[in-house]
Protein backbone atom coordinates (compact mmCIF):
# COMPACT_ATOMS: atom_id res chain seq x y z
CA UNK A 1 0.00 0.00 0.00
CA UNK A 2 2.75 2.24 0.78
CA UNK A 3 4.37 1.98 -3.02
CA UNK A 4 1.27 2.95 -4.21
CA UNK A 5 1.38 6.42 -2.34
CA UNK A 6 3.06 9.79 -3.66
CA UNK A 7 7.02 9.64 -2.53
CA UNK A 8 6.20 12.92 -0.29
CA UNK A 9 3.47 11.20 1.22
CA UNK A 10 5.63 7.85 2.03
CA UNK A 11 7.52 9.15 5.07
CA UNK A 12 4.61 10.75 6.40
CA UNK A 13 2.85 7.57 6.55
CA UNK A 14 5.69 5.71 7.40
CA UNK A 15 6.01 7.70 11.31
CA UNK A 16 2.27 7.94 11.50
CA UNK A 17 2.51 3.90 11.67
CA UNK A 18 4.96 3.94 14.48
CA UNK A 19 3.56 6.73 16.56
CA UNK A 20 0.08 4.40 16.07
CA UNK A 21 2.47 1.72 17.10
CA UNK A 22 3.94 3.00 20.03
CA UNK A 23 0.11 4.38 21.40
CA UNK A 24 -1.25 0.73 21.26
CA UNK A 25 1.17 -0.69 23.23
CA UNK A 26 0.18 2.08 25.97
CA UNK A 27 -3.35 -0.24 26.40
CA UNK A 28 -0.74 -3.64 26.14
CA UNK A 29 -1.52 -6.28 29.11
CA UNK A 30 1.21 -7.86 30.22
CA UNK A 31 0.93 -11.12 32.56
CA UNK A 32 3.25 -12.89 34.28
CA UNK A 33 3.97 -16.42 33.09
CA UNK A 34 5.07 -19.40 34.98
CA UNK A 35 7.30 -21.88 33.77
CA UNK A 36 8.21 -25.27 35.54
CA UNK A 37 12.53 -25.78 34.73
CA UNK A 38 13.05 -28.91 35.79
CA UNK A 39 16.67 -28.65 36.42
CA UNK A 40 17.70 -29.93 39.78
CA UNK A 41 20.54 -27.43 40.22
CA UNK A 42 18.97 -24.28 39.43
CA UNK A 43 15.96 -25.37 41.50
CA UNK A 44 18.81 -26.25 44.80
CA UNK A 45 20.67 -23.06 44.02
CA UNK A 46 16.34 -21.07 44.17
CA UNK A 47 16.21 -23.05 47.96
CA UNK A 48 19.77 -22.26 49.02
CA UNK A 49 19.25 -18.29 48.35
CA UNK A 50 15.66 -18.46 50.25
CA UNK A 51 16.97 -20.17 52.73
CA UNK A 52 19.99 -17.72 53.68
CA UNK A 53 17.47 -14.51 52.98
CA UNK A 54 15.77 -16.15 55.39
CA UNK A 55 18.87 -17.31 57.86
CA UNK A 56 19.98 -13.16 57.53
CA UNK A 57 16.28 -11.79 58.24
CA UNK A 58 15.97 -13.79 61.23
CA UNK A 59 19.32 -14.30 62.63
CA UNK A 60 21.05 -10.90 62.05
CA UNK A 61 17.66 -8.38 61.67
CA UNK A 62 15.63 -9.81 64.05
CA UNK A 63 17.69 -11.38 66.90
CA UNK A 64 21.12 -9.97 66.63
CA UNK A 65 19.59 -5.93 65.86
CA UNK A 66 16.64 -6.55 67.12
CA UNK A 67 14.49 -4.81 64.16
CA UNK A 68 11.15 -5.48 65.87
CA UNK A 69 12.32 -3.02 68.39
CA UNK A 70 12.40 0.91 67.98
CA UNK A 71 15.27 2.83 69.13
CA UNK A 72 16.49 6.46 71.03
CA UNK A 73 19.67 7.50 71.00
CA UNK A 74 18.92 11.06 71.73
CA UNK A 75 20.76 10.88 75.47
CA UNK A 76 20.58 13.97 78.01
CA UNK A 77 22.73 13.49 80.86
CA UNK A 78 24.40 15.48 83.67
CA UNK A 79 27.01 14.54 85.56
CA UNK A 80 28.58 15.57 88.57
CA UNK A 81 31.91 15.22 90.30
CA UNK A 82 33.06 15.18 93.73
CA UNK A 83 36.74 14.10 94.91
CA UNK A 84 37.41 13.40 98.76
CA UNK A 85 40.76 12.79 100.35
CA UNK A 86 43.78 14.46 102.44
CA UNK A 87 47.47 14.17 101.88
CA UNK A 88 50.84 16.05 103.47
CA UNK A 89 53.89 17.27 101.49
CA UNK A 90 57.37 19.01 102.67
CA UNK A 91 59.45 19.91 100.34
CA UNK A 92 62.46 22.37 100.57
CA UNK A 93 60.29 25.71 98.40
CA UNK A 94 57.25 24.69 100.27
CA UNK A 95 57.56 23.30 104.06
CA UNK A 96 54.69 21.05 104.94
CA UNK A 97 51.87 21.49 103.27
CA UNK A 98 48.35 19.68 103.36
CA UNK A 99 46.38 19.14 100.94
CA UNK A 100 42.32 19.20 100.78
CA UNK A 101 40.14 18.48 97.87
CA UNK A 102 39.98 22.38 97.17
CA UNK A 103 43.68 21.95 96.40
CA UNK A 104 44.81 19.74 94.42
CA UNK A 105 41.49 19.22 91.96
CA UNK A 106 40.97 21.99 88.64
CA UNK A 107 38.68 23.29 88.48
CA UNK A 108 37.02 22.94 91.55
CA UNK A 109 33.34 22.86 90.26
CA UNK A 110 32.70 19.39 90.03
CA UNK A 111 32.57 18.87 86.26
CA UNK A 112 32.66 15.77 83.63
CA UNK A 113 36.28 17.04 83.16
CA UNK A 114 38.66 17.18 86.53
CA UNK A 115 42.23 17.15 86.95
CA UNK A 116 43.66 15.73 90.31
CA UNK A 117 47.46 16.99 91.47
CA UNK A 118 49.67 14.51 91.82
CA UNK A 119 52.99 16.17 92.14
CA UNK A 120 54.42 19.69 91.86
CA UNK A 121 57.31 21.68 91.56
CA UNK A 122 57.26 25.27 93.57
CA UNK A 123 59.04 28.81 92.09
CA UNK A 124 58.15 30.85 95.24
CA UNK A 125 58.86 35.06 95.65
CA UNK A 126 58.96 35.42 92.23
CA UNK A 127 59.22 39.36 91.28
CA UNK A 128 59.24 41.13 88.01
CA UNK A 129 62.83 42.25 87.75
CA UNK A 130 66.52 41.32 85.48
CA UNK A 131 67.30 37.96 85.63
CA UNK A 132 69.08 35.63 83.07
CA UNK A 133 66.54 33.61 80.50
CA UNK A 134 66.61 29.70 81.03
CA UNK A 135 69.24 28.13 79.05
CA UNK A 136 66.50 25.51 78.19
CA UNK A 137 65.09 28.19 76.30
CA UNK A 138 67.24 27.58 72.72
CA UNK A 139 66.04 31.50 71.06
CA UNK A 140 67.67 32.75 74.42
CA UNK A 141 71.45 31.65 73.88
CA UNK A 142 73.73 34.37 72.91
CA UNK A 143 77.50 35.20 71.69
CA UNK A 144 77.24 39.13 71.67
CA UNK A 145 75.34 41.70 73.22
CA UNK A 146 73.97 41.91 69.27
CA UNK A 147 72.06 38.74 69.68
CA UNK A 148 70.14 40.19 72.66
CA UNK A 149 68.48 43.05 70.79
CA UNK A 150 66.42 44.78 73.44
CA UNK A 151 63.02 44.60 74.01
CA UNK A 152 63.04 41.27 71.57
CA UNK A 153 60.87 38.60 73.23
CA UNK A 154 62.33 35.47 73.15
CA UNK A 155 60.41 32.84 71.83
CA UNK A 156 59.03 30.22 74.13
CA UNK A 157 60.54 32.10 76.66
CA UNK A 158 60.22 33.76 80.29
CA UNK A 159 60.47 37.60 79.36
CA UNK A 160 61.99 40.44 77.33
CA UNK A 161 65.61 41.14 76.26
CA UNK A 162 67.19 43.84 77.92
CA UNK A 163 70.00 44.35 75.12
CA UNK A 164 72.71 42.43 77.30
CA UNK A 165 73.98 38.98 77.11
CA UNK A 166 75.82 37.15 80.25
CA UNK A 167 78.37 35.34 78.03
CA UNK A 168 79.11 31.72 79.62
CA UNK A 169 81.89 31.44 82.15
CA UNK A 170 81.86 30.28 86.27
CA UNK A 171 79.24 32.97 86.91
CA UNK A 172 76.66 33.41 83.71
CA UNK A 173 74.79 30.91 81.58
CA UNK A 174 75.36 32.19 77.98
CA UNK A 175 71.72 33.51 77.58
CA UNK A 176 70.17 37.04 77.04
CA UNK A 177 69.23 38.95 80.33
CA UNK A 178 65.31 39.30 80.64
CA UNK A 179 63.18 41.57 82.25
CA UNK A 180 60.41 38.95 83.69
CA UNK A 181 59.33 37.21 86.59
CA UNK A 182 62.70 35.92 88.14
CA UNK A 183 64.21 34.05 89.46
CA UNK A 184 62.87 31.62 86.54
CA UNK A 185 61.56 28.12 87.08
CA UNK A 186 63.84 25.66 87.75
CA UNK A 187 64.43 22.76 85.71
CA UNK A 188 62.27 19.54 87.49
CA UNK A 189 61.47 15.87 86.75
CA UNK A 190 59.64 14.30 89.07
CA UNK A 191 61.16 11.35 90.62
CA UNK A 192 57.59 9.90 92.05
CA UNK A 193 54.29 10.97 93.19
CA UNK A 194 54.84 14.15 95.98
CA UNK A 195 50.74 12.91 97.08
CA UNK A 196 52.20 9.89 97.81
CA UNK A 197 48.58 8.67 99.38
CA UNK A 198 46.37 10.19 96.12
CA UNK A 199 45.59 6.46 94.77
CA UNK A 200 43.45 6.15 98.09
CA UNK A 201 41.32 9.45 96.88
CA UNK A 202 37.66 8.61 96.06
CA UNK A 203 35.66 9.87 92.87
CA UNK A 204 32.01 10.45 93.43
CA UNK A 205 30.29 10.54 90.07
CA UNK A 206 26.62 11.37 89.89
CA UNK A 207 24.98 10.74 86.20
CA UNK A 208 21.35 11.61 85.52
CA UNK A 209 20.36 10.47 81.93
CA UNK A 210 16.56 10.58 80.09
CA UNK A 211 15.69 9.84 76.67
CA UNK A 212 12.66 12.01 75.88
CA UNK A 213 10.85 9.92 73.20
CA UNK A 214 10.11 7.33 75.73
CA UNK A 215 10.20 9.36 78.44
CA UNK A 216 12.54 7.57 80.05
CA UNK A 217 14.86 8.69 82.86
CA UNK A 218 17.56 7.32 85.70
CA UNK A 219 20.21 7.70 87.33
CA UNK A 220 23.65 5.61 88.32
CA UNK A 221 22.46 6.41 92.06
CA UNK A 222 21.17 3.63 94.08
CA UNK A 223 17.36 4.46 94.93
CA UNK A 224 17.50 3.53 98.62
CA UNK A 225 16.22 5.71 101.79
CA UNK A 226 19.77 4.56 104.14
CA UNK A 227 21.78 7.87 104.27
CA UNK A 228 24.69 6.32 105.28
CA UNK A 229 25.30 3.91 102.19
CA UNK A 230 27.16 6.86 100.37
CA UNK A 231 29.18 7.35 102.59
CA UNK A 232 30.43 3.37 102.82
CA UNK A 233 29.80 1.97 99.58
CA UNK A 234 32.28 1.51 97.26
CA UNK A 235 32.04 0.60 93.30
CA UNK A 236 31.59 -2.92 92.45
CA UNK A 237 30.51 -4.68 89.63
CA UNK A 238 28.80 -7.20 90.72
CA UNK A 239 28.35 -6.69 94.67
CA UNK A 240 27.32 -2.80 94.20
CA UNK A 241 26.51 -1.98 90.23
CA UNK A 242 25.13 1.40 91.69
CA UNK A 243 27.46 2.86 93.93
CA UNK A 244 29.19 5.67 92.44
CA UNK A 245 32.11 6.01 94.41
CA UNK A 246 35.33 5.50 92.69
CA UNK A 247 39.10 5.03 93.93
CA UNK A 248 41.26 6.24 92.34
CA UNK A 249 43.86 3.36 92.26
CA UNK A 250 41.12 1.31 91.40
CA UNK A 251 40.21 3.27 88.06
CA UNK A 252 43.51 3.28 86.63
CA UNK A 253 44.34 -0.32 87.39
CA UNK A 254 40.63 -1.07 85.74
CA UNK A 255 42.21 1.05 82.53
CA UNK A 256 45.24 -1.31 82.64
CA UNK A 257 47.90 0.74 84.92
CA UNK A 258 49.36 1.24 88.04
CA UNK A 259 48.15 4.87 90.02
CA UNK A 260 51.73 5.19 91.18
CA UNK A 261 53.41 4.96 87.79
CA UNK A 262 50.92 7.37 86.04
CA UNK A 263 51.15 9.95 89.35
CA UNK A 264 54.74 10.53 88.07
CA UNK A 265 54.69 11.92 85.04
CA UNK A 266 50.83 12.84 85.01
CA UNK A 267 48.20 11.33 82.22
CA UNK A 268 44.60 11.16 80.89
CA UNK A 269 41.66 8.30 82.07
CA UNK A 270 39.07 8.17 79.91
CA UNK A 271 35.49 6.97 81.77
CA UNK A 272 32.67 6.24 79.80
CA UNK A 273 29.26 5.36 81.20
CA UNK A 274 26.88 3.53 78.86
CA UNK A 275 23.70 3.20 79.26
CA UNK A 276 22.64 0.56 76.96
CA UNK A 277 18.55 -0.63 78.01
CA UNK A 278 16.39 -2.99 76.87
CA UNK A 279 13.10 -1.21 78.46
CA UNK A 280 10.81 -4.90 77.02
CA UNK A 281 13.00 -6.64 80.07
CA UNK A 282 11.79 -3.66 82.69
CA UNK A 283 13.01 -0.80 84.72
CA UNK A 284 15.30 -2.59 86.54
CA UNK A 285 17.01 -4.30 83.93
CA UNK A 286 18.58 -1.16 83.19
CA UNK A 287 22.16 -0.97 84.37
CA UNK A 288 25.09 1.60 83.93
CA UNK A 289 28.43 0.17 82.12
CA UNK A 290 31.56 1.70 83.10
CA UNK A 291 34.65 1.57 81.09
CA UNK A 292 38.37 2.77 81.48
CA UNK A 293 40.63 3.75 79.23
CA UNK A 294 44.45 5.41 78.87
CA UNK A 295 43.80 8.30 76.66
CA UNK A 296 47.28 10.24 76.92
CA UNK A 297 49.30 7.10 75.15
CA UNK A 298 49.15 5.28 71.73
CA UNK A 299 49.36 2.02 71.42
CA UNK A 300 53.01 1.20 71.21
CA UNK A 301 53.27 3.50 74.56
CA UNK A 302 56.40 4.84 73.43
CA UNK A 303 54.98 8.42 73.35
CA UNK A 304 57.00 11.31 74.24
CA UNK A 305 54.14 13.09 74.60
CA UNK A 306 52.55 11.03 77.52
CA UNK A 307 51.30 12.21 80.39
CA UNK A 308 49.55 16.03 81.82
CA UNK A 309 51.19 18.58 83.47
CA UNK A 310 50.55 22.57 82.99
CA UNK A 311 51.52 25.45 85.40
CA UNK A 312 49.61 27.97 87.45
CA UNK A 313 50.23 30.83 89.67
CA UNK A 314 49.10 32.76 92.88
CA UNK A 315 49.76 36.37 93.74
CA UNK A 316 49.88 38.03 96.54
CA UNK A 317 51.53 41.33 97.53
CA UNK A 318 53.90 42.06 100.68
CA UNK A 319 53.65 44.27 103.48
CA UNK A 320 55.49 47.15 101.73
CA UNK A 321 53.17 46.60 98.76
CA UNK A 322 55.53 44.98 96.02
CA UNK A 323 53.68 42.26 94.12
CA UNK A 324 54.64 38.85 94.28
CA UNK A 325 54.12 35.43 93.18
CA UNK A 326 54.80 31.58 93.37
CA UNK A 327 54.54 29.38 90.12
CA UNK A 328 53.35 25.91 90.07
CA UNK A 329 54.18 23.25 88.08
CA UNK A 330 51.81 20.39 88.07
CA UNK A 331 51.87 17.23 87.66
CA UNK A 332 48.66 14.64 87.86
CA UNK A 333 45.86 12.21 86.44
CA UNK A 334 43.07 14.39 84.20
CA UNK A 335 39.88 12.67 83.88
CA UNK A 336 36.84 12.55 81.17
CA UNK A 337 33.95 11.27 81.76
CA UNK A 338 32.21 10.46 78.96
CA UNK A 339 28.04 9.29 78.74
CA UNK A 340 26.28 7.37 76.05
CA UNK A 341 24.08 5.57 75.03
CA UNK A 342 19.99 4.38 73.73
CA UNK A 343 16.93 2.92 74.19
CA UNK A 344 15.16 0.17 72.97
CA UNK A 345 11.84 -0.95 73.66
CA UNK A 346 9.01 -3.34 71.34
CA UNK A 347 7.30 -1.08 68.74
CA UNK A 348 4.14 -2.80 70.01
CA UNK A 349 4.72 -2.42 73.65
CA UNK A 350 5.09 1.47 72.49
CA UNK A 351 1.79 2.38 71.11
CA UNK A 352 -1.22 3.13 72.82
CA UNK A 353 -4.11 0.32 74.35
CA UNK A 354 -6.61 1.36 72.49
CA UNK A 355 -4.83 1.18 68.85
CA UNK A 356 -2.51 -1.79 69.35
CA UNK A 357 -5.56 -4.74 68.53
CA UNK A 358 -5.48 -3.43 64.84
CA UNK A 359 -2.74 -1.10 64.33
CA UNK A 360 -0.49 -3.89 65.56
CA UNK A 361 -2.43 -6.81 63.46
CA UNK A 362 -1.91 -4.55 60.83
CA UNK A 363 1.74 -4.16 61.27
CA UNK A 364 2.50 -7.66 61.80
CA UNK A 365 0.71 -9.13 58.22
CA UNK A 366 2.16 -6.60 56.62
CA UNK A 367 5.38 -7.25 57.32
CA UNK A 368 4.80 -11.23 57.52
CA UNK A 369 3.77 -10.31 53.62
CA UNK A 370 6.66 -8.72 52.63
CA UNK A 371 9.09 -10.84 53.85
CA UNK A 372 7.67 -13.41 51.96
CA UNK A 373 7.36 -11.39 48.53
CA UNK A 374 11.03 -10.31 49.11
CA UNK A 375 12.47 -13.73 49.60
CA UNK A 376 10.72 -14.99 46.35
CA UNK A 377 11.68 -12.53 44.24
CA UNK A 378 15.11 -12.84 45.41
CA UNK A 379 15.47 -16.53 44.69
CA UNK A 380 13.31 -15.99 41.31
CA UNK A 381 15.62 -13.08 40.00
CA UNK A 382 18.73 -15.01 40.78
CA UNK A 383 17.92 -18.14 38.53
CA UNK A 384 15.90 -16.59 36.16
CA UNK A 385 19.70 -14.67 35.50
CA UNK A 386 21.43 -17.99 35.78
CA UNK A 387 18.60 -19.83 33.24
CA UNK A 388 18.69 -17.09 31.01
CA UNK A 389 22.05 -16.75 30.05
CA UNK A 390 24.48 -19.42 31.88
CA UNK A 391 22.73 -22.72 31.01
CA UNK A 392 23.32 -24.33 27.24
CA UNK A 393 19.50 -23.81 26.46
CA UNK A 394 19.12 -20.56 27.60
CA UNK A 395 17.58 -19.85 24.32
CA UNK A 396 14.87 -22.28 24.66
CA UNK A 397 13.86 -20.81 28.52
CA UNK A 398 14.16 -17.42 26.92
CA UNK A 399 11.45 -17.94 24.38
CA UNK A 400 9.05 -20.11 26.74
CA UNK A 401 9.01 -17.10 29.23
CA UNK A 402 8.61 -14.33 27.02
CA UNK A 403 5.87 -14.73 24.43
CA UNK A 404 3.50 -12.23 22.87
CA UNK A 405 -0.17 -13.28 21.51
CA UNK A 406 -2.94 -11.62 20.17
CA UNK A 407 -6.07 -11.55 21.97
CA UNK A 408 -9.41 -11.16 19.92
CA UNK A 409 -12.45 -10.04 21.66
């Protein structure tokens, strides 16, 4: 028919076919077809992939992650801190000394994040006045007065250059003269712990956590009406899970260390409370985890950066009025304390009387329904890929499972 039309008409026709084409097979039905391969190792290889769809559903998504359940991670917690303990030092800058709570703990608050003094060195009297710089201090060495330009501050230094340098001989140190705070600290490393009794100091750490979209809140605090168990408890995993009294010997022996080795050169416990509660077992299934850790070292522990120290100062003024200090350098065991957690509970157990007859039928065929449609089409997609084009007569499946017909009215 189309030879028999004009050659400008030809093409015309020729797309007006296809479009037609093309808007018939918008009203196409197309049905699924079901064909019986009767090939045993295709049809063990279908079972085997069901089977572990299954095995992973169950095993890992169910029971090991426990998908049934819903979930809040969104923790709010508080903590507070509170350190008890005495010790006595004498030392030849300081006399005796002893030593309250309010002395050797920064800051003082009672926060997540407290440092405990172990050991110290003492610069007492110091005055601003000339003095020579440290020769620890490397910009601070000098050969001429030239090299001690004045008013220069030396870098990681004590002061400012006063334009003279004390060359090195019986008397002098071969640095620049300063105007600072002199004299300037000595050098010091610590032989051992100065708080020689600070392992036997007690931590008392009060967490308060909720989770708000279960409205769920406790505390690490035994609930109990006796007044005097705080003050006689001590932690213990298994004996007393909720008293939170800590020694501090204990802690850093729990993190892998001994309290007197670490109270010599200072370092950093880590002490995480995790609150990890599965609220389908009850209230008082729910238990605080504590772990320690040695944050200040890597894992070789050759580090030359281990341990904490930093320095501080008080001022005071004399009698005549001239201001004074004494520096502090200050050694000791920093801790973090560290809270997380969630919340689990059965998505079920969560909804409300009233809609969990049918909601929670609902939820349960519905899901029962799925599984079941996902597994099949799993296993079905998988062979149908290794009947289609890995078997010899792949050809043959091919045109068994997709055939077109025409269907009259």
């Amino acid at each position: 028919c189309l030879k028999q039309l004009p050659k400008g008409w030809r093409g015309a026709a020729v797309r007006a076919l296809k479009w037609k084409g093309h808007f018939s097979a918008l009203f196409n039905y197309k049905t699924e077809k079901y064909i019986v391969a009767k090939n045993k190792k295709v049809g063990v290889l279908y079972r085997l992939i069901q089977l572990s769809i299954i095995g992973y559903l169950i095993g890992w998504v169910f029971i090991k992650k426990k998908g049934y359940q819903e979930t809040d991670e969104s923790i709010q917690s508080s903590v507070i801190t509170k350190v008890k303990g005495v010790s006595v030092t004498n030392t030849s800058e300081s006399g005796v000394l002893l030593w309250g709570p309010e002395d050797y703990v920064v800051p003082p608050q009672g926060e997540a994040c407290l440092f405990i003094i172990t050991s110290f060195l003492e610069t007492p009297n110091q005055r601003l006045g000339f003095c020579a710089e440290s020769p620890k201090v490397l910009d601070g060495h000098c050969q001429h007065d030239s090299d001690c330009k004045e008013g220069r501050l030396v870098v990681a230094g004590n002061g400012v250059t006063s334009g003279q340098c004390l060359k090195k001989n019986t008397n002098s140190t071969g640095t620049c003269e300063i105007y600072g705070w002199c004299p300037i600290e000595k050098y010091f490393k610590p032989k051992g712990p100065q708080l020689k009794n600070a392992e036997n100091f007690t931590i008392y750490i009060k967490n308060f956590v909720q989770f708000p979209k279960f409205s769920f809140s406790k505390s690490n605090v035994l609930e109990t009406a006796d007044g005097s168990y705080l003050k006689k408890c001590r932690y213990n995993e298994e004996i007393n899970p909720y008293c939170p009294i800590f020694r501090l010997g204990d802690i850093t022996k729990r993190a892998g260390y001994d309290f007197q080795d670490m109270a010599t050169f200072g370092g950093s416990i880590g002490i995480s409370i995790e609150w990890d509660c599965d609220l389908d077992k009850g209230y008082s299934h729910c238990h605080p985890k504590y772990h320690f850790v040695r944050l200040d070292i890597n894992v070789s522990n050759n580090s030359i950066s281990k341990g904490f120290n930093f320095r501080h100062t008080r001022y005071y003024k004399s009698t005549e009025g001239q201001s004074y200090r004494s520096l502090f350098k200050v050694y000791g065991v920093k801790f973090n304390i560290m809270v997380h957690g969630m919340v689990r509970i059965e998505v079920l157990t969560h909804l409300s009387a009233s809609k969990a007859t049918t909601l929670g039928t609902c939820l349960i065929v519905v899901r029962v329904q799925d599984v079941i449609v996902y597994v099949s089409l799993q296993g079905a997609f998988f062979c149908d890929m290794v009947l289609l084009y890995l078997i010899k007569k792949g050809t043959s499946y091919r045109e068994r499972k997709f055939e077109g017909t025409w269907c009259g009215k």
